[in-house]
N, C-alpha and C. Protein backbone atom coordinates (compact mmCIF):
# COMPACT_ATOMS: atom_id res chain seq x y z
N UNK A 1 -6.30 21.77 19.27
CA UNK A 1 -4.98 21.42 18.79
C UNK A 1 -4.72 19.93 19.00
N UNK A 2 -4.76 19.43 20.50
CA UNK A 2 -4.83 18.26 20.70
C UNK A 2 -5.90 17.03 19.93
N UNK A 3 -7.37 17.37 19.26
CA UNK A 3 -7.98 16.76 18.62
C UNK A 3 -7.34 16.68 16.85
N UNK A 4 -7.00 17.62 16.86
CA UNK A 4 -6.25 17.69 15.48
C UNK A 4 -4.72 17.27 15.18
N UNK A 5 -3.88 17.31 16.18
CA UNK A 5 -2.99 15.98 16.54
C UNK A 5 -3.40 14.66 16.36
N UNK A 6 -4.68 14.21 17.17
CA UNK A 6 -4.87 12.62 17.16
C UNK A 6 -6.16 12.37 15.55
N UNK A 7 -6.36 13.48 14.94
CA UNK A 7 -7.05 13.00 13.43
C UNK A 7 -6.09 12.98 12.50
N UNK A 8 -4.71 13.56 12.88
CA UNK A 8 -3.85 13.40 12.04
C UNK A 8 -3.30 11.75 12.13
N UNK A 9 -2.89 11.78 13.45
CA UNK A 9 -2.62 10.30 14.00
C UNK A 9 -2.94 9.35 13.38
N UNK A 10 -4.80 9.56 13.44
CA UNK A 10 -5.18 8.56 12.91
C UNK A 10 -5.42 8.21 11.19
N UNK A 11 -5.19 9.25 11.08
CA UNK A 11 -5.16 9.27 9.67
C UNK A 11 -3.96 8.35 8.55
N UNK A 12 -2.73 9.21 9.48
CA UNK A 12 -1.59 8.32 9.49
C UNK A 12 -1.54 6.71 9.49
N UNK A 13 -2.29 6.52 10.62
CA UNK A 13 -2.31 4.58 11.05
C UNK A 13 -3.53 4.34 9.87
N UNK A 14 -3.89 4.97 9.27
CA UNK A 14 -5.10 4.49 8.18
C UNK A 14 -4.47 3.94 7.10
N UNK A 15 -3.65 5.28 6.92
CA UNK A 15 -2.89 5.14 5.19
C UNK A 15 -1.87 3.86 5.64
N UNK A 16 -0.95 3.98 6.71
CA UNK A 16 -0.11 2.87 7.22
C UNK A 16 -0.76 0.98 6.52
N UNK A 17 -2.07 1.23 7.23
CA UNK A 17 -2.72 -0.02 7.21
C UNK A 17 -3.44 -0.33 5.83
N UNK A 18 -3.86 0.53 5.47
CA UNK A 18 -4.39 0.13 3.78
C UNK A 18 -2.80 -0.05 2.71
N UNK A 19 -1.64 0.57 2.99
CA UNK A 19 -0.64 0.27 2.40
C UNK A 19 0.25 -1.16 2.94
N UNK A 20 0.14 -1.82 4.28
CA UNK A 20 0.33 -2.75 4.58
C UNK A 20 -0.48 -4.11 3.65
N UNK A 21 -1.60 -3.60 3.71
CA UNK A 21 -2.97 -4.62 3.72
C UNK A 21 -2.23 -4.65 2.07
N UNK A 22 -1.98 -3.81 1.40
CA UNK A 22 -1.61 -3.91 -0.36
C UNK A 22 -0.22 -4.52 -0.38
N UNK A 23 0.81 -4.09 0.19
CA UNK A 23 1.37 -5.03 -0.24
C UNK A 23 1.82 -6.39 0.12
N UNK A 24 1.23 -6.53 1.26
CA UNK A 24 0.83 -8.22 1.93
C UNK A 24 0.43 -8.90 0.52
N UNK A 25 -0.83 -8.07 -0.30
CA UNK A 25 -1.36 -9.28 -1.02
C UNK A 25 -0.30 -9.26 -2.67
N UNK A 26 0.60 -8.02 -2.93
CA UNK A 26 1.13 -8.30 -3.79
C UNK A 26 2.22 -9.06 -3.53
N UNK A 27 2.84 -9.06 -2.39
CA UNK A 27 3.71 -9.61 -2.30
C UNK A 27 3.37 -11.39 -2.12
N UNK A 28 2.20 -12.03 -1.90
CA UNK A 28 1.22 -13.27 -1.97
C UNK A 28 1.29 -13.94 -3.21
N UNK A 29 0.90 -12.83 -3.90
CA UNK A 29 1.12 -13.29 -5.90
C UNK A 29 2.70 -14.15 -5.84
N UNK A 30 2.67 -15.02 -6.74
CA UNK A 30 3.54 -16.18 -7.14
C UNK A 30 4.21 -15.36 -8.28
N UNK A 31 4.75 -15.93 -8.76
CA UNK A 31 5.76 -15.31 -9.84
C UNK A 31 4.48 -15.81 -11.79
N UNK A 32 3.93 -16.60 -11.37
CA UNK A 32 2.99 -17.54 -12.62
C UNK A 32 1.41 -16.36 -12.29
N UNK A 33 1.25 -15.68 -11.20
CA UNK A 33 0.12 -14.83 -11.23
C UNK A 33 0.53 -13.85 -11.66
N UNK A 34 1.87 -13.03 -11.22
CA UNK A 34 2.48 -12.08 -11.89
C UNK A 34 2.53 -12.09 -13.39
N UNK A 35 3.06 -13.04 -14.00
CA UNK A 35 2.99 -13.84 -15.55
C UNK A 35 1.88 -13.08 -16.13
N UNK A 36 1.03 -14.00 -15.71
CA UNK A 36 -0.55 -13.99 -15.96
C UNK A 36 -1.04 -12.47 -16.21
N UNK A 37 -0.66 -12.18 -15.05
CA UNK A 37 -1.44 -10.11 -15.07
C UNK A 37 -0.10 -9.29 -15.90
N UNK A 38 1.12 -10.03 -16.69
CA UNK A 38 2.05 -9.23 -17.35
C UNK A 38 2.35 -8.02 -16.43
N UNK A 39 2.95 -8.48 -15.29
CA UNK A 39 2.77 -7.37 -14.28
C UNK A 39 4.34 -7.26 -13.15
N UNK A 40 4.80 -6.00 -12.72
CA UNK A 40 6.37 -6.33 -12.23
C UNK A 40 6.05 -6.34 -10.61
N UNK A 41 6.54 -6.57 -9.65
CA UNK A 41 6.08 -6.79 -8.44
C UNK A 41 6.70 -5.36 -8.13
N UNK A 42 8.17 -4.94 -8.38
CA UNK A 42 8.42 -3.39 -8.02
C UNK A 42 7.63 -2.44 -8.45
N UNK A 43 7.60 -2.64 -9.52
CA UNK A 43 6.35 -1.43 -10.08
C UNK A 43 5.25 -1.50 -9.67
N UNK A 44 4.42 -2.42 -9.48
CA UNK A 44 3.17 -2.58 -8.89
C UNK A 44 3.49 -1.56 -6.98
N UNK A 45 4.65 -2.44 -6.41
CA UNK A 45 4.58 -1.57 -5.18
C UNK A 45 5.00 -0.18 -5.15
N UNK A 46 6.08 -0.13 -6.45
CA UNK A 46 6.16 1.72 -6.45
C UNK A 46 4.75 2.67 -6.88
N UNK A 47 3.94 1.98 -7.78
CA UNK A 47 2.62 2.62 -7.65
C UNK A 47 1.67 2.27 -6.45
N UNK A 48 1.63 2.07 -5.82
CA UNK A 48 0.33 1.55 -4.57
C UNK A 48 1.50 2.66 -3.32
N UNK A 49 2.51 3.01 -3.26
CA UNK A 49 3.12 3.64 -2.73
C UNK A 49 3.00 5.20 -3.00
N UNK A 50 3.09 5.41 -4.62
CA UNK A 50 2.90 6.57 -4.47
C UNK A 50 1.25 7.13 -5.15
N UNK A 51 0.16 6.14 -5.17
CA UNK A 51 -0.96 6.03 -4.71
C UNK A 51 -1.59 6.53 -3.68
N UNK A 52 -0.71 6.20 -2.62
CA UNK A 52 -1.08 6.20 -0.83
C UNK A 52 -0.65 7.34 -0.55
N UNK A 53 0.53 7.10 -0.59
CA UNK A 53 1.44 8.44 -0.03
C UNK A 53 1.97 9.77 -0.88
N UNK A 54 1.61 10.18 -2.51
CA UNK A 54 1.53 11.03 -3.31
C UNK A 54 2.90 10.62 -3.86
């Protein structure tokens, strides 16, 4: 029970950190890279959100 507590745990701090690590770099993009990729910065993070987290 206790090992399956801490794979959940860690599972948790996984998805946490690969969804950090994404939107660090969208939020990096300039408004002229956004341009470029014809791309919305909300929408980009509402998909990488429900990507991660369903």
């Amino acid at each position: 029970m206790f090992d399956n507590l801490v794979s959940r745990a860690r599972a948790r701090m996984a998805k946490r950190r690969h969804y950090n690590r994404l939107v660090a770099e969208i939020e990096n993009l300039s408004s002229r890279d956004l341009a470029d990729l014809r791309a919305d910065r909300s929408e980009m993070l509402y998909q990488i959100h429900k990507q991660i987290y369903g």
